[in-house]
C-alpha atoms as a PDB file:
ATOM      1  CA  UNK A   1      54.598  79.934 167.967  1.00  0.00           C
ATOM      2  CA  UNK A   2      56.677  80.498 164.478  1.00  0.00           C
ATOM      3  CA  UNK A   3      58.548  77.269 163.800  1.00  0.00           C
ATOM      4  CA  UNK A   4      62.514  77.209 163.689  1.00  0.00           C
ATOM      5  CA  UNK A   5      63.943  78.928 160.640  1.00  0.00           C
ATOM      6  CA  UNK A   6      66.892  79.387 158.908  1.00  0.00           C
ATOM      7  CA  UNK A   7      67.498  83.631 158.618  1.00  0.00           C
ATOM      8  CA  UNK A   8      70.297  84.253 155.874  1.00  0.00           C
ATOM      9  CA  UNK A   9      71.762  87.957 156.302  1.00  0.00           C
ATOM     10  CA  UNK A  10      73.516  89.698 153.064  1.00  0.00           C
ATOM     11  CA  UNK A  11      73.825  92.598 151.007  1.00  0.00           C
ATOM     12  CA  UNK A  12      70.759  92.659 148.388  1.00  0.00           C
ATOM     13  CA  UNK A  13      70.897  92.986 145.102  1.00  0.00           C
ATOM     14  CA  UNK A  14      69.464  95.019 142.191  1.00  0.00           C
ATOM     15  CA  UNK A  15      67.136  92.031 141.667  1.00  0.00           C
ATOM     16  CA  UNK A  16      66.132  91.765 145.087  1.00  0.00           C
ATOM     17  CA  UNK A  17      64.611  95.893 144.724  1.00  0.00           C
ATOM     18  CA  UNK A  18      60.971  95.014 143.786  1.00  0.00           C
ATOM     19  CA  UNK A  19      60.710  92.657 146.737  1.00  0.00           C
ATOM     20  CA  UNK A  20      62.468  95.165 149.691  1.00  0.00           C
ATOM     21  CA  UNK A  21      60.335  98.202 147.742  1.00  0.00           C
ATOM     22  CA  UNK A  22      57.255  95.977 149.474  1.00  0.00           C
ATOM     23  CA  UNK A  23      58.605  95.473 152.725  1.00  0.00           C
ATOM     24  CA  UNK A  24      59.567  99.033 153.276  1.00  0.00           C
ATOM     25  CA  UNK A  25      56.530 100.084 151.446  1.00  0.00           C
ATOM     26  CA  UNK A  26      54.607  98.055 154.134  1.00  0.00           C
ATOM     27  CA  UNK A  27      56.295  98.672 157.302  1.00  0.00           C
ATOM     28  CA  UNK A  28      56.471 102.319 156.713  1.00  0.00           C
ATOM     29  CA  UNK A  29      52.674 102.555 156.486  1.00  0.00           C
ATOM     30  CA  UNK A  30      52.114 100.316 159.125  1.00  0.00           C
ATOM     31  CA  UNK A  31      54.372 102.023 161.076  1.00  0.00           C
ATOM     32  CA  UNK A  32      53.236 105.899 160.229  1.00  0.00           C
ATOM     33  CA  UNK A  33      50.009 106.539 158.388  1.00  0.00           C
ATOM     34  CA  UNK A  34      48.532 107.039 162.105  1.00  0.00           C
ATOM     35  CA  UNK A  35      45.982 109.537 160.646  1.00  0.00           C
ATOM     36  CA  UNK A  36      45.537 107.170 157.526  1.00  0.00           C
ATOM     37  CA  UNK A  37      46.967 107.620 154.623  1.00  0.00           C
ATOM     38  CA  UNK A  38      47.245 111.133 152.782  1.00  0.00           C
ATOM     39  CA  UNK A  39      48.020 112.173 149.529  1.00  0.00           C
ATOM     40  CA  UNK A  40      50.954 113.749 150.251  1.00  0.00           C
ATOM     41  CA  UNK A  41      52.002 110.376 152.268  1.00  0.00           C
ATOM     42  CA  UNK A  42      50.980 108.339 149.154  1.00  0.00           C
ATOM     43  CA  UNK A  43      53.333 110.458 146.845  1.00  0.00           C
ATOM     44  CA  UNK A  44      56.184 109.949 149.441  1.00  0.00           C
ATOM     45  CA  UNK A  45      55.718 106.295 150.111  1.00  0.00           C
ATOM     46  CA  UNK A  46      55.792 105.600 146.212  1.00  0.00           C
ATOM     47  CA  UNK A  47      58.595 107.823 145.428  1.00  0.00           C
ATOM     48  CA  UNK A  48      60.786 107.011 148.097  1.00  0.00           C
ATOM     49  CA  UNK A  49      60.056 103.314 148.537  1.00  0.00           C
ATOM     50  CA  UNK A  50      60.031 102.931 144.604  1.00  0.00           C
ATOM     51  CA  UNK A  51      61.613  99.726 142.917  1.00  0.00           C
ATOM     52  CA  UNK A  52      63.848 102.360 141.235  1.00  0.00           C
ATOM     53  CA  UNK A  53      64.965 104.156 143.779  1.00  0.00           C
ATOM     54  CA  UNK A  54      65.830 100.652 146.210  1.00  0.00           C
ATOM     55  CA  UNK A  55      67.895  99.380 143.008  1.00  0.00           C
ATOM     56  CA  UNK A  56      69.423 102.453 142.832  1.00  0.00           C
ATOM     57  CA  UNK A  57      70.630 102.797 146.497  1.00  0.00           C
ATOM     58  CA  UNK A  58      72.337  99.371 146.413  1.00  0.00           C
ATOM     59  CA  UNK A  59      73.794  99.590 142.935  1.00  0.00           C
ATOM     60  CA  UNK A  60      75.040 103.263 144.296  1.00  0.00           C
ATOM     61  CA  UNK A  61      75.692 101.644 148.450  1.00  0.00           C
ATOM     62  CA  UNK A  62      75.778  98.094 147.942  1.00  0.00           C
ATOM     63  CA  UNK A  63      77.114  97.908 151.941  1.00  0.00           C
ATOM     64  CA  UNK A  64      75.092 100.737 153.389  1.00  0.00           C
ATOM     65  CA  UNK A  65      72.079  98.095 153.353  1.00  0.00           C
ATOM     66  CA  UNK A  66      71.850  94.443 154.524  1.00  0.00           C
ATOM     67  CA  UNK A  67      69.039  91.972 154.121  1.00  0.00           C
ATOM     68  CA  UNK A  68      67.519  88.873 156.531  1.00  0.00           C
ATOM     69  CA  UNK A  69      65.999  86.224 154.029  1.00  0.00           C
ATOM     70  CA  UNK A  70      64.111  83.585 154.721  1.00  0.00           C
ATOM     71  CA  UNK A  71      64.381  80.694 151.485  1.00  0.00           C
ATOM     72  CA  UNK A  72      65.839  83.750 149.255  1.00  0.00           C
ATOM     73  CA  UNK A  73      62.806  86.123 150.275  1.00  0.00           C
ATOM     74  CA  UNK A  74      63.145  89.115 152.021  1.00  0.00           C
ATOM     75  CA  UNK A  75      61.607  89.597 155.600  1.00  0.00           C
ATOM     76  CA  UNK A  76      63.316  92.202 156.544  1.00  0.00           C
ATOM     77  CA  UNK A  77      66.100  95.072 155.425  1.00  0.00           C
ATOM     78  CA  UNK A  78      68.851  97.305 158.063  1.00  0.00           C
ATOM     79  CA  UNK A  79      70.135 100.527 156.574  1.00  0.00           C
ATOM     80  CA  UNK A  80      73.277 101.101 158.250  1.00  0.00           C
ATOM     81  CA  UNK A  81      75.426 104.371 158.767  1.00  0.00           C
ATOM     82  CA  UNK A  82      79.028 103.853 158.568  1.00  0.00           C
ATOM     83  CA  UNK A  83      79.739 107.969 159.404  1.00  0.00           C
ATOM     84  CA  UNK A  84      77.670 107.735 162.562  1.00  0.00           C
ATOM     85  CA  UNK A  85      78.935 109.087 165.508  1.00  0.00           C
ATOM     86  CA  UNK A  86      78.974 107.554 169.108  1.00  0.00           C
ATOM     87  CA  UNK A  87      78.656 110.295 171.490  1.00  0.00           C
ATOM     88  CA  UNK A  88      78.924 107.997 174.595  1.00  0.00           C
ATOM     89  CA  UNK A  89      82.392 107.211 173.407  1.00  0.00           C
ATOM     90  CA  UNK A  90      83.626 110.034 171.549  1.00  0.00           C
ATOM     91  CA  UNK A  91      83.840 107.840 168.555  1.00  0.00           C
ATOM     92  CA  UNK A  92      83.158 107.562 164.786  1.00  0.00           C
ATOM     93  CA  UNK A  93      81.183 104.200 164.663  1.00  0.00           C
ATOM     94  CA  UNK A  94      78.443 102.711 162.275  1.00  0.00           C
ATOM     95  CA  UNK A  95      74.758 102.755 163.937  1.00  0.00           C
ATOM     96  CA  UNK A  96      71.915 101.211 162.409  1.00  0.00           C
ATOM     97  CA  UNK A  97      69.865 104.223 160.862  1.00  0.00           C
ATOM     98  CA  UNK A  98      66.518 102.260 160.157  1.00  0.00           C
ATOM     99  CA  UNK A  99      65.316  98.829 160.286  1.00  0.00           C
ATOM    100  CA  UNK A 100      62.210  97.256 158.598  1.00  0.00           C
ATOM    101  CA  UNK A 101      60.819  93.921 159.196  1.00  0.00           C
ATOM    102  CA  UNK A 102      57.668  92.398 158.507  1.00  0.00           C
ATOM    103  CA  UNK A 103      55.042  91.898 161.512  1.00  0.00           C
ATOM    104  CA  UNK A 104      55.214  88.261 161.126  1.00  0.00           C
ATOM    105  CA  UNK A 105      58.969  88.256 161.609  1.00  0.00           C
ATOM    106  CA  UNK A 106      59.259  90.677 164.857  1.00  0.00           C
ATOM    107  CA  UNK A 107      59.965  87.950 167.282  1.00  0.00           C
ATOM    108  CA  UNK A 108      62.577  86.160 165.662  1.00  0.00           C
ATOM    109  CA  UNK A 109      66.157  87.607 166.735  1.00  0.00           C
ATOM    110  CA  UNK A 110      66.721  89.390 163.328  1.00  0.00           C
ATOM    111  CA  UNK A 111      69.123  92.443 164.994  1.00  0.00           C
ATOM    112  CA  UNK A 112      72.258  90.137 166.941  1.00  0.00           C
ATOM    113  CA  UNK A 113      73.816  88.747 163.809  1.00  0.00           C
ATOM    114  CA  UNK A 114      73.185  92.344 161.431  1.00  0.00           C
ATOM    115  CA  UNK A 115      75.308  94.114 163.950  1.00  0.00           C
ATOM    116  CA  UNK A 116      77.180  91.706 166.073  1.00  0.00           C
ATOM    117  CA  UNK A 117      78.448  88.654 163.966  1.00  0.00           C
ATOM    118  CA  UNK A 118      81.798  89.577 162.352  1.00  0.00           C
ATOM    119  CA  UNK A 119      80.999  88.930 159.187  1.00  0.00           C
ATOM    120  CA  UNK A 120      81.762  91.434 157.036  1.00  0.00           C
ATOM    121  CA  UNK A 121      78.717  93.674 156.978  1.00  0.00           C
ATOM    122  CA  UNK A 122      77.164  95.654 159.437  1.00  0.00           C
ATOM    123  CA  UNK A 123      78.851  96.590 162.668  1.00  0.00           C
ATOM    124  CA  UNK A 124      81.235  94.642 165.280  1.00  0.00           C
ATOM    125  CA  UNK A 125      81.592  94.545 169.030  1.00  0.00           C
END
């Protein structure tokens, strides 16, 4: 059983890139090298995942993602999608597009406050 912790949820910053370039890094390769892992998937994983690229996206989207930290360190990272579109109600709405979180963090309830709390960032009842 993981002890209580304290989850912090915010918008990352250009600093934070190198550390959420790991976590996605990791939890996309967990997640889809099912047939190991491939050139091709190597070149895609480094490209896409790259420190670069993650500082770019939030200096470019600083809303689009949000972080959970534990003590200032990333454990996990929501992309969200403000132009998404609810089809059960007919509605423009945000939806959560991807989430990432470390194995060791699955069972804690990272998801409620991202797109429940009204706090500013991600989506609201």
């Amino acid at each position: 059983m993981m002890p209580e912790v304290h989850v912090e949820y915010r918008q990352p910053e250009v600093g934070d890139a190198l550390k959420l370039s790991v976590i996605l890094k990791t939890v996309y390769i967990q997640s889809y090298a099912l047939d190991g892992v491939s050139g091709e998937f190597s070149n895609f994983v480094t490209e896409r995942f790259s420190p670069q690229h993650i500082a770019r996206l939030i200096a470019e989207k600083p809303m689009r993602l949000v972080g959970a930290y534990i003590n200032q360190n990333p454990i996990g990272v929501a992309e969200i999608n403000y132009a998404g579109f609810c089809r059960l109600r007919n509605i423009e709405a945000p939806e959560l597009s991807k989430l990432y979180v470390l194995d060791r963090f699955h069972k804690l309830p990272l998801l409620y406050p991202i797109c429940f709390q009204p706090c500013g960032i991600g989506c609201r009842r």
